[in-house]
N, C-alpha and C. Protein backbone atom coordinates (compact mmCIF):
# COMPACT_ATOMS: atom_id res chain seq x y z
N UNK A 1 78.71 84.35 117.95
CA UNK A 1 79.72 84.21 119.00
C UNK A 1 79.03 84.24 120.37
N UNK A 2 79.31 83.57 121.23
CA UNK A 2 78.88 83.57 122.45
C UNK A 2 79.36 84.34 123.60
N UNK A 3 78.42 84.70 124.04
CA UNK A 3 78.90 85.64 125.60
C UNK A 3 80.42 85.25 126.00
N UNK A 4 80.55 83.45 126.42
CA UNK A 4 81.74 83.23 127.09
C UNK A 4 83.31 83.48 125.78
N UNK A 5 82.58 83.69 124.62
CA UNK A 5 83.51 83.94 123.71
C UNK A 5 84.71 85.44 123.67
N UNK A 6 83.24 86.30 124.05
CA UNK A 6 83.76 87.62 124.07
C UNK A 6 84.59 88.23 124.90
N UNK A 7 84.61 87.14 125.81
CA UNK A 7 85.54 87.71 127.50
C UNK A 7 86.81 88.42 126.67
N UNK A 8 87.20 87.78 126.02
CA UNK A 8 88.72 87.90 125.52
C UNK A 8 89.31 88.99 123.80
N UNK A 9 87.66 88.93 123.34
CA UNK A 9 87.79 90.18 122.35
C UNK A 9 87.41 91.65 122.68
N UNK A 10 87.33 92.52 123.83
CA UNK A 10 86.86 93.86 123.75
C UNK A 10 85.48 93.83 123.19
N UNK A 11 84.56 93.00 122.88
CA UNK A 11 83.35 92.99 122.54
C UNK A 11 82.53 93.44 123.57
N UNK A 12 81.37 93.88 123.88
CA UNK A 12 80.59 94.39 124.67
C UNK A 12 79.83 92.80 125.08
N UNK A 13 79.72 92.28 125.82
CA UNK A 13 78.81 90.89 126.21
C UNK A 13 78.32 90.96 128.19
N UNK A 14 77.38 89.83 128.38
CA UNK A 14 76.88 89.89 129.65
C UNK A 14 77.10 88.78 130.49
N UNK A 15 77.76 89.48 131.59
CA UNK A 15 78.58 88.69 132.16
C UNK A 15 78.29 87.76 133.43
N UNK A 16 77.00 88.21 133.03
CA UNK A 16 75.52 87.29 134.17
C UNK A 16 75.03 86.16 133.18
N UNK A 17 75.15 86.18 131.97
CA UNK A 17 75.17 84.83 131.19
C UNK A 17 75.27 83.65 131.22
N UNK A 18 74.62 82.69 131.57
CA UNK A 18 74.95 81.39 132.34
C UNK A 18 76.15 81.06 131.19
N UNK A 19 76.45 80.92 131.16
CA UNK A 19 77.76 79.91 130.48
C UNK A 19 79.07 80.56 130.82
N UNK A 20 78.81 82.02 131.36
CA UNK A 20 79.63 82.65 131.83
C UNK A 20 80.05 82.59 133.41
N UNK A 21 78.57 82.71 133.98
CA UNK A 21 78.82 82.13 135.37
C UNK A 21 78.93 80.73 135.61
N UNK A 22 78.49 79.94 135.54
CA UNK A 22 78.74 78.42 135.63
C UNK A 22 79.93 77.94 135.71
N UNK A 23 81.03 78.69 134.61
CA UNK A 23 82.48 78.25 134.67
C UNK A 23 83.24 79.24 135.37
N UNK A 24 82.88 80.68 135.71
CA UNK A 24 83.09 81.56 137.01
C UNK A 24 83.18 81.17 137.66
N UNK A 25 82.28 80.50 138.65
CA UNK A 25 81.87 79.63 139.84
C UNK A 25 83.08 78.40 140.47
N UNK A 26 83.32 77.81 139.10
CA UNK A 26 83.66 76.65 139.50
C UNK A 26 85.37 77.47 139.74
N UNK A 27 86.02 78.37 139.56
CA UNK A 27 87.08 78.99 139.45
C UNK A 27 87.25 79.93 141.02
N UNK A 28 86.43 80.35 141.39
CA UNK A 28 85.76 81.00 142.38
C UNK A 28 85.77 79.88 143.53
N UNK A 29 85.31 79.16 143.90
CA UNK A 29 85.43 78.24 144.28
C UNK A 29 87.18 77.65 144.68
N UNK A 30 87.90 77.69 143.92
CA UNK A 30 89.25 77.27 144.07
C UNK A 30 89.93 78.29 144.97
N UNK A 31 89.56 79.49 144.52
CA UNK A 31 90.14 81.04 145.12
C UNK A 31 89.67 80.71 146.79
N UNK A 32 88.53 80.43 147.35
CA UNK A 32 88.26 80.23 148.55
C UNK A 32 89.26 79.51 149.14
N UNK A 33 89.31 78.40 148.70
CA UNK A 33 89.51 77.35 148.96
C UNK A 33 91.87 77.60 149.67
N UNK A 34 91.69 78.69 148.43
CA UNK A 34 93.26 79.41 148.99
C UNK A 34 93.31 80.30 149.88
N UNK A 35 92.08 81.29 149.86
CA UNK A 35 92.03 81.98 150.97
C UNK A 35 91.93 81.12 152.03
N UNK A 36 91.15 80.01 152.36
CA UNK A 36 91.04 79.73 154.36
C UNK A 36 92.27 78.90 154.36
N UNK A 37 93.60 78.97 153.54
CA UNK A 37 94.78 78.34 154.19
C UNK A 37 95.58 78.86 154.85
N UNK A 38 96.23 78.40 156.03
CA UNK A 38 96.85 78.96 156.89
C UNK A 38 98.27 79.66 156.66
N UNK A 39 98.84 79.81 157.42
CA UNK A 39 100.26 80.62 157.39
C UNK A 39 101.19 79.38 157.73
N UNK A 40 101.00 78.09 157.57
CA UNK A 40 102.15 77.47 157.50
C UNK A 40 101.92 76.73 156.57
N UNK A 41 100.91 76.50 155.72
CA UNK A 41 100.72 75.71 154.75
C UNK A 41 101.24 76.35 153.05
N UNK A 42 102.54 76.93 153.43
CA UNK A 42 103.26 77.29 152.20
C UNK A 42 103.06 76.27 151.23
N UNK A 43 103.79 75.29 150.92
CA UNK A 43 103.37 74.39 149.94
C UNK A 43 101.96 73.72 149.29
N UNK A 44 100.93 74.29 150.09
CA UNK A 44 99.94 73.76 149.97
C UNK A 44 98.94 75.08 148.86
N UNK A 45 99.78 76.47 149.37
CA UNK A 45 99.27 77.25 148.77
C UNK A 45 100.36 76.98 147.50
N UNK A 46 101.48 76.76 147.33
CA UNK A 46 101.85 76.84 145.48
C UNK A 46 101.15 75.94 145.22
N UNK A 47 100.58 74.40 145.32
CA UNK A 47 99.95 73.34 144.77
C UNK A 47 98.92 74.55 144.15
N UNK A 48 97.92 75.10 144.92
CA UNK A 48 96.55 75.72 144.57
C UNK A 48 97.02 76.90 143.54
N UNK A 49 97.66 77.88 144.07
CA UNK A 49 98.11 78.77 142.59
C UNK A 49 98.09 77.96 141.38
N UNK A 50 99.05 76.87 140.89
CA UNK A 50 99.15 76.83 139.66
C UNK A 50 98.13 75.87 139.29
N UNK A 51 97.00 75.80 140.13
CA UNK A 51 96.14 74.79 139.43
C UNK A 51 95.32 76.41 139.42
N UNK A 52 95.34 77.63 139.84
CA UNK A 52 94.27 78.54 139.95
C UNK A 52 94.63 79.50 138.60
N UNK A 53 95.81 79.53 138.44
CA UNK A 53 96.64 80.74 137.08
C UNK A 53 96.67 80.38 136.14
N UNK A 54 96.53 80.86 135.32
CA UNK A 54 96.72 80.57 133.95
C UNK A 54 98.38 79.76 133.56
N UNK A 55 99.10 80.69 133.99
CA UNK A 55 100.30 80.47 134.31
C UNK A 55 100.71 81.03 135.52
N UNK A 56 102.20 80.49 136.10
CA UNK A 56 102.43 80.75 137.53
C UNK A 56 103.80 80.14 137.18
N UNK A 57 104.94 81.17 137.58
CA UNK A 57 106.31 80.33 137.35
C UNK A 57 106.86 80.46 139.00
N UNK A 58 108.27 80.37 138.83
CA UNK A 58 108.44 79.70 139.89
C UNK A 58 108.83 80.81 140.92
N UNK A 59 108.72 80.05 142.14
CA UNK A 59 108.96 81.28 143.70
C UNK A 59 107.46 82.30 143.64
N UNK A 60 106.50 82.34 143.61
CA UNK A 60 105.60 83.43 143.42
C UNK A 60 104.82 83.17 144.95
N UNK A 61 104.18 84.23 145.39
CA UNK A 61 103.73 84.11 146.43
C UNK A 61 102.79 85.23 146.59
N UNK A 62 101.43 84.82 146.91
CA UNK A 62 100.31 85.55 147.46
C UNK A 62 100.13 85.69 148.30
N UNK A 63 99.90 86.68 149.51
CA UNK A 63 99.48 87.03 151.29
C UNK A 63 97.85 86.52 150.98
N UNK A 64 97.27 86.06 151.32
CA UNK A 64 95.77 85.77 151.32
C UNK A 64 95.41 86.99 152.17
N UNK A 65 93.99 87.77 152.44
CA UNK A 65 93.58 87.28 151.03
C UNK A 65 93.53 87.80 149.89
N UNK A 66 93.36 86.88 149.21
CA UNK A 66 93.31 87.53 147.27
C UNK A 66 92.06 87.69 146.87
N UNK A 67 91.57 88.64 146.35
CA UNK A 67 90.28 88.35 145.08
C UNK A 67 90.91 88.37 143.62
N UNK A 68 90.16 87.88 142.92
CA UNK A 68 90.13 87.75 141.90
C UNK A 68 88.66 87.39 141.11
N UNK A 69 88.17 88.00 140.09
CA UNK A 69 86.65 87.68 139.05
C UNK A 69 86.57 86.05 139.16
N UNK A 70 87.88 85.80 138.67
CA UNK A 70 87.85 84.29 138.07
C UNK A 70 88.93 83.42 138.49
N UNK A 71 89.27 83.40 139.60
CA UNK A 71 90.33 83.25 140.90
C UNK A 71 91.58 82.95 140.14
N UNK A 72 92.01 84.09 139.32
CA UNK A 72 93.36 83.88 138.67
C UNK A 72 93.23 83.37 137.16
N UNK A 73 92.17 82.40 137.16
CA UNK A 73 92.54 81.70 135.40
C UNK A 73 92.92 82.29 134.62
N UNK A 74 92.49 84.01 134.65
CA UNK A 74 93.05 84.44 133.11
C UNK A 74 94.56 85.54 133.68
N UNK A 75 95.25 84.59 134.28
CA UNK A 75 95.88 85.74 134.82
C UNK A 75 97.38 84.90 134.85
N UNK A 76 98.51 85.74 134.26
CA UNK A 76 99.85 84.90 133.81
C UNK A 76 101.16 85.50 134.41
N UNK A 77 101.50 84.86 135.65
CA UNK A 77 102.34 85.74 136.44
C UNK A 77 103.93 85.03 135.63
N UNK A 78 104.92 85.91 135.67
CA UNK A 78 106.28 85.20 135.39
C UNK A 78 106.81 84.42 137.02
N UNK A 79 108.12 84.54 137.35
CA UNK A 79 109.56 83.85 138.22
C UNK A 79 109.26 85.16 139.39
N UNK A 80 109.06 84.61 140.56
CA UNK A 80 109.32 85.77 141.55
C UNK A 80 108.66 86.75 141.59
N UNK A 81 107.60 86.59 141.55
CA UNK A 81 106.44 87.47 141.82
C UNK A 81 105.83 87.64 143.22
N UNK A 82 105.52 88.55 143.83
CA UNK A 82 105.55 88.87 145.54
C UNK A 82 104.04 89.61 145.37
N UNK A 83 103.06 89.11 146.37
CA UNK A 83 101.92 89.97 146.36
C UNK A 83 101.24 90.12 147.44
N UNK A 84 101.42 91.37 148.50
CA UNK A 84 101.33 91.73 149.74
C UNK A 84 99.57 91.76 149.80
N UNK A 85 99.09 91.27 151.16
CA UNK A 85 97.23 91.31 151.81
C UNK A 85 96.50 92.32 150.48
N UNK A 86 95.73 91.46 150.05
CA UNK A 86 94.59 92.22 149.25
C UNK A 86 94.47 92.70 147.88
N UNK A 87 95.54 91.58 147.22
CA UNK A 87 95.35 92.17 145.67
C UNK A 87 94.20 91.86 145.12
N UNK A 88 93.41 92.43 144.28
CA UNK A 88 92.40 92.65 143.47
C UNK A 88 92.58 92.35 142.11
N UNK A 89 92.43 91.33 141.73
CA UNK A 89 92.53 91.25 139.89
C UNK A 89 91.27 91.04 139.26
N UNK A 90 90.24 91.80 138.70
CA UNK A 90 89.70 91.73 137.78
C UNK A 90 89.56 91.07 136.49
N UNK A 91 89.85 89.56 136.88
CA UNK A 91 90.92 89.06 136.08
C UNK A 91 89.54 88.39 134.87
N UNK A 92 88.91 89.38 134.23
CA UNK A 92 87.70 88.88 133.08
C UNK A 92 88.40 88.65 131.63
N UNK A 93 89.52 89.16 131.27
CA UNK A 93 90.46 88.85 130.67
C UNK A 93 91.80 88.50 131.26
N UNK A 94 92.48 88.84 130.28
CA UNK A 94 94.54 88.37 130.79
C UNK A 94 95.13 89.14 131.46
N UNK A 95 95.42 88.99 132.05
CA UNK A 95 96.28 90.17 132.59
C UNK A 95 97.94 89.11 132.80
N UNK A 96 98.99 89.75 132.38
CA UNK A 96 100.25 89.42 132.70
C UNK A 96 101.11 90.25 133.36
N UNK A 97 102.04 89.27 133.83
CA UNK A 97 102.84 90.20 134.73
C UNK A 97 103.85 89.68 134.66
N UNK A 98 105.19 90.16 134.43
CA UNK A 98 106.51 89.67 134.60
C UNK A 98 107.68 89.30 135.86
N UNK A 99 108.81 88.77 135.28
CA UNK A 99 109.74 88.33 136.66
C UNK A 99 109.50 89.91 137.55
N UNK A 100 110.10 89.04 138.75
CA UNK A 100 110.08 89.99 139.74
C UNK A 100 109.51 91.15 139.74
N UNK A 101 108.13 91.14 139.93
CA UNK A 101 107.20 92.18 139.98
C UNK A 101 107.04 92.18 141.52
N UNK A 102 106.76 92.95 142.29
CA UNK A 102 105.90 93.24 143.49
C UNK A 102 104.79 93.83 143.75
N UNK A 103 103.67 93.49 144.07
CA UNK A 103 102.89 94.18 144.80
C UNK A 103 102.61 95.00 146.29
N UNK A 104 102.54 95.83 146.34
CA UNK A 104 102.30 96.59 147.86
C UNK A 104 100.70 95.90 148.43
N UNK A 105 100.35 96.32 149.35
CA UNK A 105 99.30 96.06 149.68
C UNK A 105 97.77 96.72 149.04
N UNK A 106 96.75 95.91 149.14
CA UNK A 106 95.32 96.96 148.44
C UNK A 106 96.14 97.04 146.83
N UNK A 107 96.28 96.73 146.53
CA UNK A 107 96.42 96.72 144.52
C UNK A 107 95.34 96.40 144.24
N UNK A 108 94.88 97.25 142.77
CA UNK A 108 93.64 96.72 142.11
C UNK A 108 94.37 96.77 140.70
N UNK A 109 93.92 95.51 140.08
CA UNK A 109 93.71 95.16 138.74
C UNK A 109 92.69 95.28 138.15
N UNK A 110 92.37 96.34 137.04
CA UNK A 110 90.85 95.99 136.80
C UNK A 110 91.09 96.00 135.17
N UNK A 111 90.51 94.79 134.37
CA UNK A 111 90.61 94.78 133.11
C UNK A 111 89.39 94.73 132.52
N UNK A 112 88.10 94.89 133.83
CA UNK A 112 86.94 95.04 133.00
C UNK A 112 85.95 96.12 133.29
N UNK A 113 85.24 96.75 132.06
CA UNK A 113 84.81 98.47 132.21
C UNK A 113 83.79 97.90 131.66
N UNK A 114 82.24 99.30 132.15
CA UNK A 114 81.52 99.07 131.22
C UNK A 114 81.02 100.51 130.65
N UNK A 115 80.80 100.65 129.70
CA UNK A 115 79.95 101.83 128.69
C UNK A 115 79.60 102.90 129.60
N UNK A 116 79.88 104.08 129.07
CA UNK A 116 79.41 105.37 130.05
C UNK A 116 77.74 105.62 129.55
N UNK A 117 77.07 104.95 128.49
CA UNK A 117 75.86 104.99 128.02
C UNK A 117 75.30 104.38 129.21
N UNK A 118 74.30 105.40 129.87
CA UNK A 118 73.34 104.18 131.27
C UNK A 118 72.41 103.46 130.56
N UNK A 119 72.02 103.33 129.19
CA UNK A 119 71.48 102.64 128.66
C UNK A 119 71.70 100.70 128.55
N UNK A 120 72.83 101.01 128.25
CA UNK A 120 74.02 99.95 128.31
C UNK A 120 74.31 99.02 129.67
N UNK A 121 74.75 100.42 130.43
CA UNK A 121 75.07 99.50 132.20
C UNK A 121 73.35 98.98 132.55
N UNK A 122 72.34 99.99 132.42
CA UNK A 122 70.94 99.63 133.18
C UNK A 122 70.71 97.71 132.20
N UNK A 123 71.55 97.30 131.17
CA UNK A 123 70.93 95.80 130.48
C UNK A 123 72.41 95.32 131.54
N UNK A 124 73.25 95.56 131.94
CA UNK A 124 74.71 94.82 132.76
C UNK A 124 75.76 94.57 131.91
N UNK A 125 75.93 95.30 130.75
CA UNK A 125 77.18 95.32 129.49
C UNK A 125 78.40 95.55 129.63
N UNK A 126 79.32 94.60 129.72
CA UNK A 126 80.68 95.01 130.11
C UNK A 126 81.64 95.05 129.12
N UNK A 127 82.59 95.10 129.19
CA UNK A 127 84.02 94.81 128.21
C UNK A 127 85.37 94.81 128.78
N UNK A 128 86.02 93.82 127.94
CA UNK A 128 87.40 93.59 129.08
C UNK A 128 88.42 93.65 128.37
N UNK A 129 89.63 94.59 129.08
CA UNK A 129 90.83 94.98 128.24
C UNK A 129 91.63 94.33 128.72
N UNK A 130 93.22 93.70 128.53
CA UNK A 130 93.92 93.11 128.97
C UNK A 130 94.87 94.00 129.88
N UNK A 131 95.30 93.79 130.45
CA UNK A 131 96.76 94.27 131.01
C UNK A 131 97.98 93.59 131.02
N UNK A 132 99.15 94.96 130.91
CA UNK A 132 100.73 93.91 131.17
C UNK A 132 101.19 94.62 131.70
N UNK A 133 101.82 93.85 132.87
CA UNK A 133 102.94 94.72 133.57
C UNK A 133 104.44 94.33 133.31
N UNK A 134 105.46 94.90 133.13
CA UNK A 134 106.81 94.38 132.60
C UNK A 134 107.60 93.64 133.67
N UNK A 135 108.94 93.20 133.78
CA UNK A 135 109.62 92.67 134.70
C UNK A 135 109.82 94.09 135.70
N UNK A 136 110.33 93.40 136.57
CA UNK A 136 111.40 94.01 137.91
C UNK A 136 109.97 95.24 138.31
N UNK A 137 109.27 95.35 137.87
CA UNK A 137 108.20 96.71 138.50
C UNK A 137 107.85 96.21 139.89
N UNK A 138 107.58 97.58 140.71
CA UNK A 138 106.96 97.47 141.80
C UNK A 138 106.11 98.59 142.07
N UNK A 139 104.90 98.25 142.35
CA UNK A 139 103.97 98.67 142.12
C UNK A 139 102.87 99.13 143.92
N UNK A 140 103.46 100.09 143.93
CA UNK A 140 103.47 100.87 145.31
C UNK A 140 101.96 100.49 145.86
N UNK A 141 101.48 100.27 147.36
CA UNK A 141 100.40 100.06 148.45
C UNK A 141 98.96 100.96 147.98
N UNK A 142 97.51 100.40 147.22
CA UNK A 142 96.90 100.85 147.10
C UNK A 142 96.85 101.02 145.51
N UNK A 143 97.83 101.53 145.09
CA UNK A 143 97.50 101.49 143.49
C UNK A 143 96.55 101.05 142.81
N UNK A 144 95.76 101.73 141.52
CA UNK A 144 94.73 100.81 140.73
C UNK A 144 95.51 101.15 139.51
N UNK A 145 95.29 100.36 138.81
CA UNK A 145 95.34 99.87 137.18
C UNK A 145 94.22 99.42 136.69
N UNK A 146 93.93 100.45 135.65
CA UNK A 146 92.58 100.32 134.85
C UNK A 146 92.73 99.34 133.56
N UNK A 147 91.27 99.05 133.20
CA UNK A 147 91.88 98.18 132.05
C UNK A 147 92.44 98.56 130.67
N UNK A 148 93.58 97.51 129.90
CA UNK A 148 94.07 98.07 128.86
C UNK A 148 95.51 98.65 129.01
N UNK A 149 95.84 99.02 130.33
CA UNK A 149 96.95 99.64 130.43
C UNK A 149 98.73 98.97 130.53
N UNK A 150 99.45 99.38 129.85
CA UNK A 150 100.84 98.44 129.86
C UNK A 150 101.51 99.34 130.96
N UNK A 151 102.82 98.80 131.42
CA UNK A 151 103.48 99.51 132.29
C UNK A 151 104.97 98.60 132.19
N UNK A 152 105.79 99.46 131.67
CA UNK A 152 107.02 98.66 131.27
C UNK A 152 107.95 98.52 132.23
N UNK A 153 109.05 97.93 132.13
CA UNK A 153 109.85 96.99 133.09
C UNK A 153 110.91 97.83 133.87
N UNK A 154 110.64 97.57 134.64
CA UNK A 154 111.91 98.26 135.56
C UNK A 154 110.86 99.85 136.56
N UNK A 155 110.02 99.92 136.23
CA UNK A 155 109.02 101.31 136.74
C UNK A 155 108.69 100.62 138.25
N UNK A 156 108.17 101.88 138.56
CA UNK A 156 107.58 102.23 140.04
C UNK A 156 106.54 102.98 139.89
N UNK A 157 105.47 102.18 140.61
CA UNK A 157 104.21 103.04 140.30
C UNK A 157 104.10 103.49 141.83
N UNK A 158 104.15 104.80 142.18
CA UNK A 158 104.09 105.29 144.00
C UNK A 158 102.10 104.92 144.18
N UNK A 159 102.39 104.68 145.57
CA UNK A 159 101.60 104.61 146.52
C UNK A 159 100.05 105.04 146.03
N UNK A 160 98.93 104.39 145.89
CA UNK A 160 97.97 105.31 145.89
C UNK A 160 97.63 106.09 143.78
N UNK A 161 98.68 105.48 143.88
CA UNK A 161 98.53 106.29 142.02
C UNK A 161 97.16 105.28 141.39
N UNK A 162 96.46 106.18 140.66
CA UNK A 162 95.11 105.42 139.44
C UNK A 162 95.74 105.26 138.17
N UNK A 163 96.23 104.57 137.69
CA UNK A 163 97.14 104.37 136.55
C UNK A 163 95.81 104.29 135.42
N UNK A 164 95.49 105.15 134.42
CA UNK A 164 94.73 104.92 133.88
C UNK A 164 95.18 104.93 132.24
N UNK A 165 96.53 105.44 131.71
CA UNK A 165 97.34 105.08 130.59
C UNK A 165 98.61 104.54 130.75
N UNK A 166 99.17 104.12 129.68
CA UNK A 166 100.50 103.46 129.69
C UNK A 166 101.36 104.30 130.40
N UNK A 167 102.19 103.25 131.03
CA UNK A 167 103.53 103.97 131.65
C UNK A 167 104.69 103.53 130.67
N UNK A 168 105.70 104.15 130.96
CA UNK A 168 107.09 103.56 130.03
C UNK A 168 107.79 102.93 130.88
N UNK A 169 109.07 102.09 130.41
CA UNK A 169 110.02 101.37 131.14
C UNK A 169 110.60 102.46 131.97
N UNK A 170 111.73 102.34 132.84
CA UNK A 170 112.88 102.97 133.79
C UNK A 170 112.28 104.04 134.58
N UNK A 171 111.13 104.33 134.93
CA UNK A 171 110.66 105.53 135.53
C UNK A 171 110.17 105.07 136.88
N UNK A 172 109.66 106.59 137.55
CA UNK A 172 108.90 106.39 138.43
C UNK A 172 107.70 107.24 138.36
N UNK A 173 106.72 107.06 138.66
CA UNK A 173 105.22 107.36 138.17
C UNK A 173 104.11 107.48 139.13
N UNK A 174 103.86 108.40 139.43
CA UNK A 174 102.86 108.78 140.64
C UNK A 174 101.55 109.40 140.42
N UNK A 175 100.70 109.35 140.89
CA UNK A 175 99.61 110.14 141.12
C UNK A 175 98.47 109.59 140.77
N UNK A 176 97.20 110.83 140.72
CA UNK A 176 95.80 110.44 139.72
C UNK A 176 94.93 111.81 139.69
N UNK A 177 95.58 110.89 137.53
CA UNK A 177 96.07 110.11 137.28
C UNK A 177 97.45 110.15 137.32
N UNK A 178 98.07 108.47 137.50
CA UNK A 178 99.25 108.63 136.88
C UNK A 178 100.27 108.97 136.32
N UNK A 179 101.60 109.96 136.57
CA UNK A 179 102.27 110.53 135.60
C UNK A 179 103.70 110.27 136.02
N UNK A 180 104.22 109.96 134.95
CA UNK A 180 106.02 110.43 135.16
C UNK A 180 106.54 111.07 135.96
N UNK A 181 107.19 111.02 136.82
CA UNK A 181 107.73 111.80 137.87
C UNK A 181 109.34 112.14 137.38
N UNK A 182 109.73 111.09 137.18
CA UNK A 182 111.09 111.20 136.52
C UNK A 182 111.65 109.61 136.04
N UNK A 183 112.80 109.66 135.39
CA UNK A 183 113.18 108.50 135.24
C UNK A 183 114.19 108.46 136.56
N UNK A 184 114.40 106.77 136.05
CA UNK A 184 115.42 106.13 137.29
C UNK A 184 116.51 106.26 136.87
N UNK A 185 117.65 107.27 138.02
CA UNK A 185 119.14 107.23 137.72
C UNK A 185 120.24 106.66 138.34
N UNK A 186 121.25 107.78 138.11
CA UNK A 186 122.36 107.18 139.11
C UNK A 186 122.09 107.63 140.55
N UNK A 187 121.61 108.68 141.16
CA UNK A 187 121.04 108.80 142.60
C UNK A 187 120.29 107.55 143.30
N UNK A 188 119.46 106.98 142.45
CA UNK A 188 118.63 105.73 143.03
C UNK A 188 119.45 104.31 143.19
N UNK A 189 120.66 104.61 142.31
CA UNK A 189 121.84 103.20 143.12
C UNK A 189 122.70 103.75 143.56
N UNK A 190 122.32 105.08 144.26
CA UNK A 190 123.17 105.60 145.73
C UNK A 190 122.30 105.30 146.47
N UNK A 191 121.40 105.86 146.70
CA UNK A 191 120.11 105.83 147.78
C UNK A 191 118.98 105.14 147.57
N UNK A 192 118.95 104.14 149.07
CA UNK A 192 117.64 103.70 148.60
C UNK A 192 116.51 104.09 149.48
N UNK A 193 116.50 105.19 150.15
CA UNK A 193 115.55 105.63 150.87
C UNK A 193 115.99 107.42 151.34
N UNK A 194 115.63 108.10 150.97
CA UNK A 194 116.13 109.50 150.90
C UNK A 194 118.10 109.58 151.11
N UNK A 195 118.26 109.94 152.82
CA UNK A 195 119.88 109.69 152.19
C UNK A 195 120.64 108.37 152.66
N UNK A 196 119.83 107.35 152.96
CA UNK A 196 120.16 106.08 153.63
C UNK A 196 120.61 105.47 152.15
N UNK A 197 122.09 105.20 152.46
CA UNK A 197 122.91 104.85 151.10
C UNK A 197 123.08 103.45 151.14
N UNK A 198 123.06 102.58 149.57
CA UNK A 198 123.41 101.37 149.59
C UNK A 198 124.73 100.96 149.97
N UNK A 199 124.43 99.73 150.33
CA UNK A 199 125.90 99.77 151.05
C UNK A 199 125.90 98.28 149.44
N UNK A 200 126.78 98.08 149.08
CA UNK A 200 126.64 97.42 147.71
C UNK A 200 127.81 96.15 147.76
N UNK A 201 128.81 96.38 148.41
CA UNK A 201 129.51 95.79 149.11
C UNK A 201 128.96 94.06 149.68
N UNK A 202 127.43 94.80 150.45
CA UNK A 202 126.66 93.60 151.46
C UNK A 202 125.61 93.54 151.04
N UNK A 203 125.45 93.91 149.78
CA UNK A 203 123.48 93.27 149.25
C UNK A 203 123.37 92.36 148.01
């Protein structure tokens, strides 16, 4: 099996491998090419997303700039996806993400780790876990997500949290690491900001 094979099995492979960089590059390359576009060239940036994503559905929108390993290819956003200055995707495997997800600003995606053996890192040995994030999540300013980790639909990951295991659906989830804070109730479709109440009537 080949280096560029392993991206996608959890196999240990090297990711300085020409067959690995060569088609890096040419992906990398596209990602630039979205970053130096301007702020009125909306349409010009969806053309470049869905030639850059794996998948990309519809209404999605990136603040430039973005990084990404592999400027998106392995990376599968759903419908209405929002992603505020500076997301980070590590994108050496898949990472998915569902409808209406948000990003805050400074998000990191990282789906690729390598060996705590320095034997291992001193040859450059990596491995890459996938990630999923569920629908409707929003995923608070700064946050990281390590690789491997799911986070189900409808959650809130606060500000600043290292998400380093699964989260569950309906919650909200803070810290580092990461933990349950509580689930989402009937208080949170009274209030959407301490006691500043929805007005439901006009939204």
């Amino acid at each position: 099996m080949s280096m560029r094979d392993k991206l996608h099995t959890g196999e240990l492979y090297l990711p300085d491998d020409m067959s690995v960089v060569v088609e890096q590059a040419k992906y990398l390359n596209r990602l630039r090419r979205y970053n130096r576009t301007g702020p009125y060239q909306f349409f010009k940036r969806q053309r470049l997303l869905k030639k850059m994503f794996a998948d990309m559905g519809k209404n999605c929108y990136i603040e430039p700039p973005f990084h990404a390993n592999w400027g998106g290819h392995h990376v599968h956003f759903g419908n209405h996806v929002y992603a505020n200055f500076n997301l980070t995707i590590v994108d050496d495997t898949h990472v998915y993400v569902g409808d209406n997800v948000m990003f805050g600003p400074n998000v990191t995606i990282a789906t690729g780790g390598h060996p705590i053996v320095p034997e291992l890192r001193e040859k450059n040995y990596q491995y890459n876990m996938p990630v999923h994030i569920g629908k409707n999540c929003w995923i608070g300013a700064g946050a990281l997500i390590m690789p491997g980790v799911t986070i189900g639909e409808n959650t809130v990951i606060g500000a600043g949290s290292v998400v380093t295991k699964d989260i569950p659906a309906n919650v909200v989830a803070v810290g580092n690491p990461c933990r349950v804070m509580r689930e989402i109730g009937d208080r949170d479709r009274e209030f959407y900001f301490k006691d500043r109440r929805i007005d439901w009537d006009n939204v």
